[in-house]
Protein backbone atom coordinates (compact mmCIF):
# COMPACT_ATOMS: atom_id res chain seq x y z
CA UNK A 1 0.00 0.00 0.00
CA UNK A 2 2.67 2.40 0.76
CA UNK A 3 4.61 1.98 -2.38
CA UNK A 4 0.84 2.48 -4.30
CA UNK A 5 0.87 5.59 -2.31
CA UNK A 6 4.43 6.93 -2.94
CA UNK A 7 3.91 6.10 -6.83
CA UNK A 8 0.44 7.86 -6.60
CA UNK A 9 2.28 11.08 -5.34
CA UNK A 10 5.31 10.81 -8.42
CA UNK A 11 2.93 10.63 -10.77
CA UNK A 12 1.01 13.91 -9.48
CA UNK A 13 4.43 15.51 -9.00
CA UNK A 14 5.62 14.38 -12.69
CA UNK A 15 2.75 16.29 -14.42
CA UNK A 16 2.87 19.86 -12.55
CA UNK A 17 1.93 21.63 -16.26
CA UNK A 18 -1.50 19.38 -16.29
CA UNK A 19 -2.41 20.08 -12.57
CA UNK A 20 -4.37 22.89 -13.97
CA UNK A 21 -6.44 20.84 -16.28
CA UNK A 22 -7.15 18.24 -13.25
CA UNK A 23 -10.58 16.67 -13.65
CA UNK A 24 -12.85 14.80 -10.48
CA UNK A 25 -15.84 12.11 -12.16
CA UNK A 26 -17.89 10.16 -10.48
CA UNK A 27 -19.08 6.90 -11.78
CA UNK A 28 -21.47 4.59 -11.12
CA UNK A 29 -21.51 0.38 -12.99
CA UNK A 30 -23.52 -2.33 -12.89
CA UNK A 31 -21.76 -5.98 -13.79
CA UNK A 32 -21.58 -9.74 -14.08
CA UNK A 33 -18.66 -11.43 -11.83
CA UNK A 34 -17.24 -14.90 -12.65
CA UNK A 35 -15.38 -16.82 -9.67
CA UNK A 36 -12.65 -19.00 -9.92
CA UNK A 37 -10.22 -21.00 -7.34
CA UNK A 38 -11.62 -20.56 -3.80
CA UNK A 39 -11.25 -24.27 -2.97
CA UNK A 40 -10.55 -27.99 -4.51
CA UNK A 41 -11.03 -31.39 -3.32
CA UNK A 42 -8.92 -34.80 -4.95
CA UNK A 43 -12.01 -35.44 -7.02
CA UNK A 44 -11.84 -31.95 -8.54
CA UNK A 45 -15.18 -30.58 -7.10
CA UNK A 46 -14.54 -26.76 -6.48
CA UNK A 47 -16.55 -25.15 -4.35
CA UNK A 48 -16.53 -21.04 -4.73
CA UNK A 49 -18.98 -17.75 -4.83
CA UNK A 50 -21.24 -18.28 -7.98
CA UNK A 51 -21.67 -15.62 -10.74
CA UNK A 52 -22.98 -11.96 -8.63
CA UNK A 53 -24.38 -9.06 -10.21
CA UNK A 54 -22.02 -6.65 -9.45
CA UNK A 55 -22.84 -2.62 -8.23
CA UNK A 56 -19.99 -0.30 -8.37
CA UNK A 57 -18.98 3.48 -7.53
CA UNK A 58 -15.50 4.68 -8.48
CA UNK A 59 -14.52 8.51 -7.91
CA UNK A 60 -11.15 9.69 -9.67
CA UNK A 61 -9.13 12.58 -10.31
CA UNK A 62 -7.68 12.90 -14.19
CA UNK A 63 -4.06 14.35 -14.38
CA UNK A 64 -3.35 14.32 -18.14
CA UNK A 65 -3.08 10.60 -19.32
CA UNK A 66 -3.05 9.30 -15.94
CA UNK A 67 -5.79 8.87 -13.60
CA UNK A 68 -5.90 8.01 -9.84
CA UNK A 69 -9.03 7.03 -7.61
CA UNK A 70 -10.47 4.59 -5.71
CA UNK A 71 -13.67 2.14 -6.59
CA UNK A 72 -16.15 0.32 -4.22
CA UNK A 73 -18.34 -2.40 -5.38
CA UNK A 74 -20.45 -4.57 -4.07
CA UNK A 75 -21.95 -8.02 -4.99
CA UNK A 76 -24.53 -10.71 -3.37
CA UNK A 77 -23.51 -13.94 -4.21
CA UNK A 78 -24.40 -17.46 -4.06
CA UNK A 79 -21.44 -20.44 -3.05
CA UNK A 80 -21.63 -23.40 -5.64
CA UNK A 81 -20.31 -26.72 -5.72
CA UNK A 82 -19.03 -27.31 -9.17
CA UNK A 83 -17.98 -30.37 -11.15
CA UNK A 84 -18.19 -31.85 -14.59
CA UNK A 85 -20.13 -29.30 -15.40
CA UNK A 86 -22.74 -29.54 -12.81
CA UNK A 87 -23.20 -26.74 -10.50
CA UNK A 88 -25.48 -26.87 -7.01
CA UNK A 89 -26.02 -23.46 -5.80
CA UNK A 90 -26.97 -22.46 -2.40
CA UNK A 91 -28.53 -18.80 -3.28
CA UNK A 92 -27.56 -15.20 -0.57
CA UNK A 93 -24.87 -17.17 1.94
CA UNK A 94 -22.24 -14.45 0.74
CA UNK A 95 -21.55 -10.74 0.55
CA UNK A 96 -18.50 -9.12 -1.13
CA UNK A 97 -18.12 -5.23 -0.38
CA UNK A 98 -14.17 -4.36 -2.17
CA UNK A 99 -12.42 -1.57 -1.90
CA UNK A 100 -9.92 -0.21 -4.97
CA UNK A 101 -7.45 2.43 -5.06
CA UNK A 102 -6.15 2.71 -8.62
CA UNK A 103 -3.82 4.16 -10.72
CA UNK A 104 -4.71 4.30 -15.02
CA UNK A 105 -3.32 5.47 -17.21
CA UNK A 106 -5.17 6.41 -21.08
CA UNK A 107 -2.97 3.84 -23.57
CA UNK A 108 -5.32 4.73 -27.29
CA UNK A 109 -7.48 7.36 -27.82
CA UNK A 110 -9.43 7.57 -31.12
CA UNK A 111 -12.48 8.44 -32.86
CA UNK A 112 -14.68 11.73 -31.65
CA UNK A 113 -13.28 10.98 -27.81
CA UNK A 114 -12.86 7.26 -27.30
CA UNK A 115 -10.55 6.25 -25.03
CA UNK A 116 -8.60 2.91 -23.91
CA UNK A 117 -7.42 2.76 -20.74
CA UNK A 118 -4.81 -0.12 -18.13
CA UNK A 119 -5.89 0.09 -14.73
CA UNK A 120 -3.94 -1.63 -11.51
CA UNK A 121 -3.78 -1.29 -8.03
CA UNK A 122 -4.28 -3.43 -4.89
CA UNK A 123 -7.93 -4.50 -3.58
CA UNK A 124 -9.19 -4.99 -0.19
CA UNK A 125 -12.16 -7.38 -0.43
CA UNK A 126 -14.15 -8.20 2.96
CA UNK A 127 -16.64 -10.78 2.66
CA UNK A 128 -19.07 -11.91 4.83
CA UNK A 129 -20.44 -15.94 4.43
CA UNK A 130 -23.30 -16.84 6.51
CA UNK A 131 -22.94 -13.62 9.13
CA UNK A 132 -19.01 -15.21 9.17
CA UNK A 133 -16.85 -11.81 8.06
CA UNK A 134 -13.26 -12.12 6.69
CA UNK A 135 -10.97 -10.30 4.79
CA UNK A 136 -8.59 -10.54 2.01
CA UNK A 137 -5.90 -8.83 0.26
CA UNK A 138 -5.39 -9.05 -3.74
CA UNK A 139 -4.45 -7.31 -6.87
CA UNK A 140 -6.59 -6.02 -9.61
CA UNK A 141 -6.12 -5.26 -12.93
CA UNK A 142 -8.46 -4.05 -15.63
CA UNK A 143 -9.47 -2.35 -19.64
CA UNK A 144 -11.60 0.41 -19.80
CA UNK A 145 -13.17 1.77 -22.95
CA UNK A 146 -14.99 5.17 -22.43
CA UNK A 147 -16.73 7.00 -24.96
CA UNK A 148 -18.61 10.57 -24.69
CA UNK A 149 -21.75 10.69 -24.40
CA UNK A 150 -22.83 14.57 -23.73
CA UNK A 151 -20.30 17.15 -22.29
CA UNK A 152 -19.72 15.93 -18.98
CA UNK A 153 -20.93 12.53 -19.17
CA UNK A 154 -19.20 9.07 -20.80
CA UNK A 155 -20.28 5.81 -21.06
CA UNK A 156 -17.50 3.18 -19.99
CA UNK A 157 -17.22 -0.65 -20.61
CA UNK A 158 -14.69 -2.25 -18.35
CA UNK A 159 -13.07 -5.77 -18.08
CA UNK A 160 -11.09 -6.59 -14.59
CA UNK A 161 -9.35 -9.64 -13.12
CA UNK A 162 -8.80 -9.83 -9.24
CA UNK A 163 -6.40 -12.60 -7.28
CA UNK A 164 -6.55 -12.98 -3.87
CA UNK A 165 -6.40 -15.64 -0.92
CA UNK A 166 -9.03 -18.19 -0.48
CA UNK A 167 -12.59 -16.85 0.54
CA UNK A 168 -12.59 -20.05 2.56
CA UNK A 169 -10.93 -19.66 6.04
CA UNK A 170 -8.43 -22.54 7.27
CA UNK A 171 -10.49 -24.28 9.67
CA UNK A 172 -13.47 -24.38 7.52
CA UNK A 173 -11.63 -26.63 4.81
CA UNK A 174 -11.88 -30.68 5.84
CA UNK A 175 -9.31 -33.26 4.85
CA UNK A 176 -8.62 -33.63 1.18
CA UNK A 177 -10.01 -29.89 0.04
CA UNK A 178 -7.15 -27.83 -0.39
CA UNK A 179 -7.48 -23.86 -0.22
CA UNK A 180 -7.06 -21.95 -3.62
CA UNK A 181 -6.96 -18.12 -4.31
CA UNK A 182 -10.09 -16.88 -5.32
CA UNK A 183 -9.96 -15.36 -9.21
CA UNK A 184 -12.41 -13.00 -10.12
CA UNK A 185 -13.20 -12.25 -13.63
CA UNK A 186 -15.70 -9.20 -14.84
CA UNK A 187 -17.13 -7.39 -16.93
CA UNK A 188 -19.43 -4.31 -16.30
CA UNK A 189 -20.86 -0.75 -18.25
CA UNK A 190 -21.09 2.12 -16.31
CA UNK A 191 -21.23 6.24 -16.41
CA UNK A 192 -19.25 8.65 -15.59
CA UNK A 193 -19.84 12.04 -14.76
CA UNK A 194 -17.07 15.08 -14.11
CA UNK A 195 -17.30 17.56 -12.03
């Protein structure tokens, strides 16, 4: 976290000339989540959360090319049994409420105001299965594409990836299921609105 911090404050240092044309948005997303990992027994039955709607809010300052902010999001999710392609899905026993302080950084623009941008930074997930709360420390990555849509507002279409340890505690694993991290796949639209 401290080195996220200490690169956050070179970047705004590096760019003195665009401080001036610093920009705050607010934006608001609505997603699909895909779980991965979590935990494995010898007979290759994972067990993980299953497939969330996701609900997002991300503020964020622009400083030329690069932006820096932070993004919460939140998901109910079922925890599924998969294997062989079968899936039994016990429906609300888990809550994810992440945290995301980011760093991106515009790689393409083209067209009338499109825009592609990298995102990374660390994420702070806390979950909560059946009233049990833990929490868990990964990385995130992600694509953005935004696109105008009126003077201060653009429309956004964003791909992430998150790693992190096991939603499954230690003592809640028997014999022969071995903890995984948890992978997150997603993909949610969104708005965005500057200030």
């Amino acid at each position: 976290m401290r080195t996220l911090i200490r690169l956050l404050a070179v970047v705004a240092l590096a760019v003195p000339g665009r401080i001036r044309a610093a920009q705050w948005g607010l934006s608001a997303e609505v997603g699909v989540a895909r779980f991965g990992g979590t935990a494995r027994d010898s007979s290759g039955a994972s067990l993980g959360p299953y497939r969330p709607t996701t609900f997002g809010v991300r503020v964020a300052r622009d400083l030329g090319p690069v932006r820096v902010g932070i993004g919460l999001m939140y998901a109910r999710t079922g925890l599924a049994g998969e294997q062989n392609q079968t899936a039994v899905v016990f429906y609300d026993r888990a809550s994810l409420l992440e945290a995301a302080p980011e760093i991106s950084l515009a790689v393409a623009r083209f067209g009338a105001g499109w825009v592609t941008r990298v995102e990374a930074g660390p994420s702070l997930s806390i979950w909560d299965v059946d009233g049990v709360s833990r929490t868990r420390v990964g990385g995130r990555g992600a694509v953005a594409f935004e696109w105008p849509l009126s003077g201060r507002c653009a429309g956004s279409l964003r791909a992430t990836g998150v790693v992190s340890g096991s939603v499954m505690n230690r003592d809640e694993t028997p014999a022969g299921v071995e903890r995984r991290a948890t992978r997150r796949g997603g993909i949610s639209i969104g708005l965005r609105y500057r200030l």
